[in-house]
Each structure stands twice: as structure tokens, then as C-alpha cells.
C-alpha atoms as a PDB file:
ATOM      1  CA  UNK A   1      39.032 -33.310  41.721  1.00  0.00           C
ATOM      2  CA  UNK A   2      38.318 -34.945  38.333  1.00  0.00           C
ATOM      3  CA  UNK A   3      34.409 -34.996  39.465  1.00  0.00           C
ATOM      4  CA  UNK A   4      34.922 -31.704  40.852  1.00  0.00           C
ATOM      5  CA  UNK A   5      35.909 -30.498  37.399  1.00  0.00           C
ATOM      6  CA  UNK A   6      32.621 -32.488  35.778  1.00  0.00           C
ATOM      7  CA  UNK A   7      30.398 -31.095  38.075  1.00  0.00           C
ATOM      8  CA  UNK A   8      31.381 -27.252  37.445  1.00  0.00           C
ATOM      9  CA  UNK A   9      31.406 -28.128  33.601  1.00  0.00           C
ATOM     10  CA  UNK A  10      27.680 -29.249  33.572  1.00  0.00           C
ATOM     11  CA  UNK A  11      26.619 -26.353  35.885  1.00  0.00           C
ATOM     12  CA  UNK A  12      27.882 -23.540  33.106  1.00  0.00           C
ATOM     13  CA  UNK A  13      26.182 -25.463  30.326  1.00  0.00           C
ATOM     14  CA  UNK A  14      23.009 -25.464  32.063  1.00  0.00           C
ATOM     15  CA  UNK A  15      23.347 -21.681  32.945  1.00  0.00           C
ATOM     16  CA  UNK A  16      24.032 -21.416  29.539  1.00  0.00           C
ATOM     17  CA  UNK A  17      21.152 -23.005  28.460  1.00  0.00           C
ATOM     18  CA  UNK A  18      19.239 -20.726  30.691  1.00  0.00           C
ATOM     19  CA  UNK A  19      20.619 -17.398  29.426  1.00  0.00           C
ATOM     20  CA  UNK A  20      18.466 -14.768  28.454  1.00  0.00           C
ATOM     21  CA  UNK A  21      19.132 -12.711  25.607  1.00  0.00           C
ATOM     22  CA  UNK A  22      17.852  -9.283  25.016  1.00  0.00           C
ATOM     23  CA  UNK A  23      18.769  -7.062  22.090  1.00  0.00           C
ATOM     24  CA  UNK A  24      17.481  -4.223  20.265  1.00  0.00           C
ATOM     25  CA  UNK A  25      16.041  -5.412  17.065  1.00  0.00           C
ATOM     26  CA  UNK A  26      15.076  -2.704  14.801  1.00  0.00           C
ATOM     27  CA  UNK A  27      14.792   1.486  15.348  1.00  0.00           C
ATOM     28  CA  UNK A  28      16.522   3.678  18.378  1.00  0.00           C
ATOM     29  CA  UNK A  29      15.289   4.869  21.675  1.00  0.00           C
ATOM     30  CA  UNK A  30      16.693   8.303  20.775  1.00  0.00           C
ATOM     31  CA  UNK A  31      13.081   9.978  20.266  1.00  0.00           C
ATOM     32  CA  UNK A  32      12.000   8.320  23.344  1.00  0.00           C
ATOM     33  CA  UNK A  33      15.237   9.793  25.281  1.00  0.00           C
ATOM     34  CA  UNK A  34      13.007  12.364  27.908  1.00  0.00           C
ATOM     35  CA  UNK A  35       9.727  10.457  27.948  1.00  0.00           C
ATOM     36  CA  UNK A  36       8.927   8.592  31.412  1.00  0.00           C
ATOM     37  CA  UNK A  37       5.529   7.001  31.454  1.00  0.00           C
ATOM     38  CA  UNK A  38       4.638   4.246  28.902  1.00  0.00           C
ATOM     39  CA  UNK A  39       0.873   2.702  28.604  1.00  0.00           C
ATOM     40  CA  UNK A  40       2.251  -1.118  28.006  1.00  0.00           C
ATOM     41  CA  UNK A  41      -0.222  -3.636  26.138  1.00  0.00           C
ATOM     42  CA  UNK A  42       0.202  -7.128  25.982  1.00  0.00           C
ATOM     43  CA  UNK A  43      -0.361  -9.473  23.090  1.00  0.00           C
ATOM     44  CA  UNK A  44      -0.048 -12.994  22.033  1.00  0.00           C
ATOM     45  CA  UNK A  45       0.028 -13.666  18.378  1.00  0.00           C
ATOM     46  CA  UNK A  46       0.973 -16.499  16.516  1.00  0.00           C
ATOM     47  CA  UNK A  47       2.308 -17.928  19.906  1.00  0.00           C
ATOM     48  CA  UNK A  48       4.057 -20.811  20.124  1.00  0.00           C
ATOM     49  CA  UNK A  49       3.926 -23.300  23.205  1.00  0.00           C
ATOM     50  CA  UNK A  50       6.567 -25.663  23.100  1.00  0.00           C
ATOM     51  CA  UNK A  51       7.066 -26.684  19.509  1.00  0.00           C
ATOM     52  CA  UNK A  52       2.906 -26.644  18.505  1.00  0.00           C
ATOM     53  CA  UNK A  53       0.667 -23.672  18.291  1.00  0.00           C
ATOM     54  CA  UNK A  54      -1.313 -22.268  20.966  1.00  0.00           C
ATOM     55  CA  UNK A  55      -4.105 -23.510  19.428  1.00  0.00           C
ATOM     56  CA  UNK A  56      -3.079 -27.237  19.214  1.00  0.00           C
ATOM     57  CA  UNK A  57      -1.284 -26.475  22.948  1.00  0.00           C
ATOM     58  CA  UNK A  58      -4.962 -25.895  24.180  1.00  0.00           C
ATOM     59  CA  UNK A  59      -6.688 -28.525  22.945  1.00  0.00           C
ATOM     60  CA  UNK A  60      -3.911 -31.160  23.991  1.00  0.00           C
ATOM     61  CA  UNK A  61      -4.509 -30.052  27.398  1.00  0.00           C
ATOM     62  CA  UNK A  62      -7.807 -29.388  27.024  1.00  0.00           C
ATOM     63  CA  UNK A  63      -8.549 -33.170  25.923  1.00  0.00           C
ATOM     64  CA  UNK A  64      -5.926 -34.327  28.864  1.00  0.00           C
ATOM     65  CA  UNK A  65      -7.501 -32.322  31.849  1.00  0.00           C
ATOM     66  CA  UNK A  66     -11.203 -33.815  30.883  1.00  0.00           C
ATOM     67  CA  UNK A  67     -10.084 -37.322  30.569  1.00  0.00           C
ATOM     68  CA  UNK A  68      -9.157 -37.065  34.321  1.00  0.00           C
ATOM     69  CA  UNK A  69     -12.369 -35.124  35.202  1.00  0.00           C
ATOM     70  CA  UNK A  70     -15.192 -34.353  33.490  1.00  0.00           C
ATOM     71  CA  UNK A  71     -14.831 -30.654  32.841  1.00  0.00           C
ATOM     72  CA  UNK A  72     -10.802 -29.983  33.899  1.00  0.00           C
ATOM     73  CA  UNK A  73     -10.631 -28.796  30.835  1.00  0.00           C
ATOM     74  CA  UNK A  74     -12.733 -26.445  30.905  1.00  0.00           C
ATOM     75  CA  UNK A  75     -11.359 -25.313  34.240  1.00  0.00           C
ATOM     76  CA  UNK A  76      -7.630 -25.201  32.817  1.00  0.00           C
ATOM     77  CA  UNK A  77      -8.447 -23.317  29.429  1.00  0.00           C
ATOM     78  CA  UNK A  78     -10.133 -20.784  32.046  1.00  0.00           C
ATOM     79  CA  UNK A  79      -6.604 -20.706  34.026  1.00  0.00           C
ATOM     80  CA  UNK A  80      -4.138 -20.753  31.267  1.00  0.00           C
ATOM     81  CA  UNK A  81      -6.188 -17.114  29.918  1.00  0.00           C
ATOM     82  CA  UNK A  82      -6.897 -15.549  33.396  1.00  0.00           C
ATOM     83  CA  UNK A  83      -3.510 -16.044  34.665  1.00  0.00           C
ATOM     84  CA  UNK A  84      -2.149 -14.151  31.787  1.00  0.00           C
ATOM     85  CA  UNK A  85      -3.516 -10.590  33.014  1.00  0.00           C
ATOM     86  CA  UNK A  86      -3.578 -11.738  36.566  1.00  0.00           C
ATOM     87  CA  UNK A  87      -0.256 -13.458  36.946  1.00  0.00           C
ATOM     88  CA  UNK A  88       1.767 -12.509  34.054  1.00  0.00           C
ATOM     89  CA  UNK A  89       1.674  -9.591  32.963  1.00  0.00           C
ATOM     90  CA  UNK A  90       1.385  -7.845  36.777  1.00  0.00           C
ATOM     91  CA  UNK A  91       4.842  -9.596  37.444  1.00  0.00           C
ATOM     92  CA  UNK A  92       5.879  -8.501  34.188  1.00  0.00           C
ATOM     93  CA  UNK A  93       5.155  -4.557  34.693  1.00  0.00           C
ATOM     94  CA  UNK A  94       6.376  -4.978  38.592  1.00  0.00           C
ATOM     95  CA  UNK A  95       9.845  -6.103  37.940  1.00  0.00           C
ATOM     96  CA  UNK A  96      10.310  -3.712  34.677  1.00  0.00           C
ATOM     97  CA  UNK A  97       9.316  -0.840  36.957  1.00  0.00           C
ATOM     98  CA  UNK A  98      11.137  -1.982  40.058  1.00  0.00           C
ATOM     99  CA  UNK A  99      14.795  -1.862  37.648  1.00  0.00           C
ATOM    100  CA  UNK A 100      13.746   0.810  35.591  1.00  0.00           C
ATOM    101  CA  UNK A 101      15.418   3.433  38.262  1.00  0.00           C
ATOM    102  CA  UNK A 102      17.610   5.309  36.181  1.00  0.00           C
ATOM    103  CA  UNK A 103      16.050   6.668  34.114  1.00  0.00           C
ATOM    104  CA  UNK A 104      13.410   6.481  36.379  1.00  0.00           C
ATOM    105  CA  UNK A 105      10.632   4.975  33.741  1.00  0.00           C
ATOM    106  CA  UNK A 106       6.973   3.470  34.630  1.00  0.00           C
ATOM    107  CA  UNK A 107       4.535   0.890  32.968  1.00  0.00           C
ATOM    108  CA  UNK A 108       1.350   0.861  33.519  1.00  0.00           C
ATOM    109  CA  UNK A 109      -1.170  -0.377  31.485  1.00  0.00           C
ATOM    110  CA  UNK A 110      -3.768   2.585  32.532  1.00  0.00           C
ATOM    111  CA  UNK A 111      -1.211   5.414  31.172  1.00  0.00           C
ATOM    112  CA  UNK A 112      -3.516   6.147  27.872  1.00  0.00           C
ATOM    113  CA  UNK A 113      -2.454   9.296  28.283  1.00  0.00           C
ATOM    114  CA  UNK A 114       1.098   8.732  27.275  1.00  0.00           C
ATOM    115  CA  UNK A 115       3.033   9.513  24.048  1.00  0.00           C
ATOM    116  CA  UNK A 116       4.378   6.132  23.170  1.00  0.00           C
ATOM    117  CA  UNK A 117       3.199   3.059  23.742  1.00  0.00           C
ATOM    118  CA  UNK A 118       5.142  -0.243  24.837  1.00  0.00           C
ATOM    119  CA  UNK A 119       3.513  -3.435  23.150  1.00  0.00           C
ATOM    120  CA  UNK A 120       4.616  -6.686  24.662  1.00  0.00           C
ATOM    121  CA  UNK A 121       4.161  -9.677  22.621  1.00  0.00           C
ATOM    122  CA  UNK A 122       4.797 -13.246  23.757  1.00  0.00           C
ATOM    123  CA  UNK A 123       5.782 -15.109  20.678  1.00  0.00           C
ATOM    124  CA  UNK A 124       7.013 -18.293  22.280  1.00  0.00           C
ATOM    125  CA  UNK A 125       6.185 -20.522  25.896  1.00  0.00           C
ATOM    126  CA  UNK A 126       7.832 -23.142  27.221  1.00  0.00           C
ATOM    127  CA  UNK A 127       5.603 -23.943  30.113  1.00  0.00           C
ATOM    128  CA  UNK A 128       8.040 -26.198  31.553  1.00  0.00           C
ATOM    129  CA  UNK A 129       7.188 -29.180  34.272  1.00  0.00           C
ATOM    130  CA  UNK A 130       8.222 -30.261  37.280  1.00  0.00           C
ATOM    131  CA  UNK A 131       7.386 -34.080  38.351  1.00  0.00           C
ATOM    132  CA  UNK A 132       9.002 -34.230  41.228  1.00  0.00           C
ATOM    133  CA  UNK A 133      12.155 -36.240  39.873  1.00  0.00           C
ATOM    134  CA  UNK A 134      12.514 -34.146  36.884  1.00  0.00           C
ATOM    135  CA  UNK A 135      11.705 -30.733  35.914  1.00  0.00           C
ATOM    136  CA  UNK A 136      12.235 -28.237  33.122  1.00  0.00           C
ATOM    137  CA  UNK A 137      11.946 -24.299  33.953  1.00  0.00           C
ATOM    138  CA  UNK A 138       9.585 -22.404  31.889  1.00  0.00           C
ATOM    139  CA  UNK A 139      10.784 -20.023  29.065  1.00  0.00           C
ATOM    140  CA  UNK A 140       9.309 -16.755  27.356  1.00  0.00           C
ATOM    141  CA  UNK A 141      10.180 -15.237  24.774  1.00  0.00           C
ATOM    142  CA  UNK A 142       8.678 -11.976  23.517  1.00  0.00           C
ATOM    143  CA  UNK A 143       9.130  -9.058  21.268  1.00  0.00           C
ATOM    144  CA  UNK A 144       8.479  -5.473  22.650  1.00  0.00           C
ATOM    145  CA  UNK A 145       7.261  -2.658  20.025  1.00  0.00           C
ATOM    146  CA  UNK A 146       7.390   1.049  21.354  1.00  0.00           C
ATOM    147  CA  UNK A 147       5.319   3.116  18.999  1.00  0.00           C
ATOM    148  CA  UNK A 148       4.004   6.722  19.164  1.00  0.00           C
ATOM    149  CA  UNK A 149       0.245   6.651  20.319  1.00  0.00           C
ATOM    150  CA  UNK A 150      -0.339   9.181  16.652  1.00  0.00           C
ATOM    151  CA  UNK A 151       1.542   6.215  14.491  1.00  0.00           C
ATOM    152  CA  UNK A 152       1.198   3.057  15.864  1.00  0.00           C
ATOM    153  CA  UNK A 153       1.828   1.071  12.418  1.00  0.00           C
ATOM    154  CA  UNK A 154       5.530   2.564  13.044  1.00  0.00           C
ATOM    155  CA  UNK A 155       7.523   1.393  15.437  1.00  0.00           C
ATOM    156  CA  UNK A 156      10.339   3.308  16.997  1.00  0.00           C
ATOM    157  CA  UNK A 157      11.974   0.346  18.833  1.00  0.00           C
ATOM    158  CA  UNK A 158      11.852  -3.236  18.573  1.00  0.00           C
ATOM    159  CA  UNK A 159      13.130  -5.321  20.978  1.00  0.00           C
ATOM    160  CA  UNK A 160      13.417  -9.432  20.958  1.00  0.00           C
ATOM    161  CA  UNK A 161      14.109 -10.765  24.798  1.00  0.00           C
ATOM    162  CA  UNK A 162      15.067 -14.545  24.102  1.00  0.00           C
ATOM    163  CA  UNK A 163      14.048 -17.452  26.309  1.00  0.00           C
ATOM    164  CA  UNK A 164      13.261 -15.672  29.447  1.00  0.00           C
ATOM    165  CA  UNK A 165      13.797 -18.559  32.483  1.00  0.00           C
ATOM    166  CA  UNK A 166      10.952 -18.929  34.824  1.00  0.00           C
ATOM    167  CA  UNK A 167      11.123 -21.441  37.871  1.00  0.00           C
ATOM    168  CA  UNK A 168      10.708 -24.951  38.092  1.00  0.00           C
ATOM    169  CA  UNK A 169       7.855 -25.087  40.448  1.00  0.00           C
ATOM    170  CA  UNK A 170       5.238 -27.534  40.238  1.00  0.00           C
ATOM    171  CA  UNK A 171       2.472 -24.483  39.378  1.00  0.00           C
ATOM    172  CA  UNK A 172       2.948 -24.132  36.026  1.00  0.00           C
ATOM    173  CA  UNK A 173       1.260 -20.814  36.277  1.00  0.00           C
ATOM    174  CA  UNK A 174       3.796 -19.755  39.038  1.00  0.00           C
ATOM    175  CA  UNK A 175       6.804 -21.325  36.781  1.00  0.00           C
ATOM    176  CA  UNK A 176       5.523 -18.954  33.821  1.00  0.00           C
ATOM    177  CA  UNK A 177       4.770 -15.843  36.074  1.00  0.00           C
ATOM    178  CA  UNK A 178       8.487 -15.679  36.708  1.00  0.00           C
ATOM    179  CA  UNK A 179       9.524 -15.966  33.129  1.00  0.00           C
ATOM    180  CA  UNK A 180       7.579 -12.962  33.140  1.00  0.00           C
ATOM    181  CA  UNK A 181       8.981 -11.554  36.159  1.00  0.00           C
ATOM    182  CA  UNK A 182      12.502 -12.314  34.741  1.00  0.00           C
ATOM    183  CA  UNK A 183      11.735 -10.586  31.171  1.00  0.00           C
ATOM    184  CA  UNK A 184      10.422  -7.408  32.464  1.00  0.00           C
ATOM    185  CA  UNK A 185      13.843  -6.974  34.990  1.00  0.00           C
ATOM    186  CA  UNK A 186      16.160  -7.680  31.998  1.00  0.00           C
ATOM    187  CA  UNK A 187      14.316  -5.861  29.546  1.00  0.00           C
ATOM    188  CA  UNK A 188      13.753  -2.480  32.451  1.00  0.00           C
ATOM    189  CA  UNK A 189      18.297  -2.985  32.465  1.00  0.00           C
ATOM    190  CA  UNK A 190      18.733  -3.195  28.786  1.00  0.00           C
ATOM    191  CA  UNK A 191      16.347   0.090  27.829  1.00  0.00           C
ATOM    192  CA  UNK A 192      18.014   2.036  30.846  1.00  0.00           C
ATOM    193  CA  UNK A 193      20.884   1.751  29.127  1.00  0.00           C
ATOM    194  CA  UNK A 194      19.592   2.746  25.878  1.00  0.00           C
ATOM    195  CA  UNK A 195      18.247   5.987  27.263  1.00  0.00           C
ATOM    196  CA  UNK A 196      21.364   7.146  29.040  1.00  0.00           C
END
């Protein structure tokens, strides 16, 4: 029983360690209340990967993938930007608009047309690993802007989703493609709300 006991302790601290946080930062969605369609950018400044910059991130790896082959690192630089528009962010946009039911609201990142615009930017990865053995599940964190299209240096809404969990697969593209997915379905629940 004792063990029991142990074992359900140490599951809700790792859950806990997991939990996303998503909260409205700064500004209302009131003067978005009736709009529907958002053109949603992505962004990733000042980005932190673990506890180094992007920059020193890259050329870590960079330096690691082309001491195993001659030019891996070449080939993973190419992978960590590509999978960004054709991973990420496409798991991103299809979980925010698959919650995003009521209101019914859709991102799309062709919508130029639209009043407000929904800037996503990643300010923090934790690409995580997964050795077999071990493994860590990736993390995202991110702030999302909504500005009008005519004033884009104001924001109307800020939001700050916190530490995002991804999987723990051993692609760590896959592993931060569902950070992504994760962010955009809390993020879709916690404006929904907003907008009732």
C-alpha cells in the first residue's frame, strides 16, 4: 500500500511538472468579441533553447552533427528551420482551430484580409530527448499578440502559454510538433472563453 501511496505521489509531481499554463497577460478580447477569422504569424525572437540562445543552440548542434558526418550539420540546421513552418506551426493552427468551436474562430496564416492579427511568438524550447532509457518531453513556451491589422505597434491582447508539453519521442522534431499541437488546443480553450 505504502508503495502504492509513493507511486501515485511521484505521478502528480510529474503531471505537475508538465502543466501548462495559459493566461491573459496584458489588454481584453472585448474589441475582438464578433470577429472570426484571424491571419496568425509566427515569430521567434530572442528564443531560448534550453538555457542558451538559439544562436549558441545552433551551433552546439551544428558542431555535434558534423563531427559524426561531414555535413550533418548542415543537414540539421536545414531541419531545425524547415520543420518550423512545416511541422510546427501547421500542428499549431490545426489544433487551435479544431477547439476553437464556440465561438467558432479560424487561423490561417493566408487570412490578410482580416481585421486583427494573431502573432505567435516562441520565446522558449525545450527540445527534450529521448535515449531510449531516459527521456525528457519537449516544452514551448510562447507569447501570442492580437493586434488590429491598422495598429499593429498596439496590441489588444497578450497572452503568455507556459511550458507547453510535447512528447517524448525519439524525433525531436515530432516531440516539438506536439508542444505545438498542445499550445494551440489550450490556447483555442482559454480565448473561447474570453469571447463568450
Amino acid at each position: 500500500m505504502k508503495r502504492l501511496m509513493v507511486f501515485f505521489a511521484v505521478l502528480l509531481m510529474t503531471s505537475a511538472a508538465y502543466s501548462q499554463k495559459v493566461k491573459l497577460k496584458s489588454g481584453s478580447m472585448a474589441a475582438i468579441k464578433g470577429e472570426d477569422v484571424f491571419e496568425v504569424r509566427f515569430t521567434y525572437e530572442n528564443m531560448k533553447v534550453g538555457r542558451i540562445t538559439e544562436a549558441e543552440y545552433v551551433t552546439q548542434k551544428r558542431q555535434e552533427a558534423n563531427e559524426r558526418d561531414h555535413d550533418g550539420g548542415d543537414r540539421w540546421h536545414t531541419a531545425w528551420v524547415n520543420d518550423r513552418a512545416n511541422r510546427f506551426e501547421p500542428k499549431f493552427i490545426e489544433l487551435f482551430n479544431k477547439y476553437a468551436k464556440n465561438p467558432d474562430l479560424v487561423i490561417d496564416r493566408d487570412r490578410t484580409e482580416s481585421k486583427y492579427i494573431m502573432i505567435v511568438n516562441t520565446y522558449f524550447t525545450e527540445p527534450g530527448f529521448n535515449v531510449g532509457i531516459s527521456s525528457k518531453k519537449a516544452t514551448v513556451s510562447m507569447l501570442v499578440t492580437f493586434v488590429e491589422r491598422t495598429a499593429p505597434d498596439t496590441p489588444v491582447a497578450v497572452f503568455d502559454a507556459i511550458l507547453a508539453p510535447g512528447a517524448e519521442a525519439f524525433d525531436m522534431g515530432f516531440r516539438i510538433q506536439e508542444a505545438y499541437a498542445k499550445a494551440g488546443k489550450s490556447l483555442a480553450k482559454v480565448i473561447c472563453k474570453q469571447l463568450r
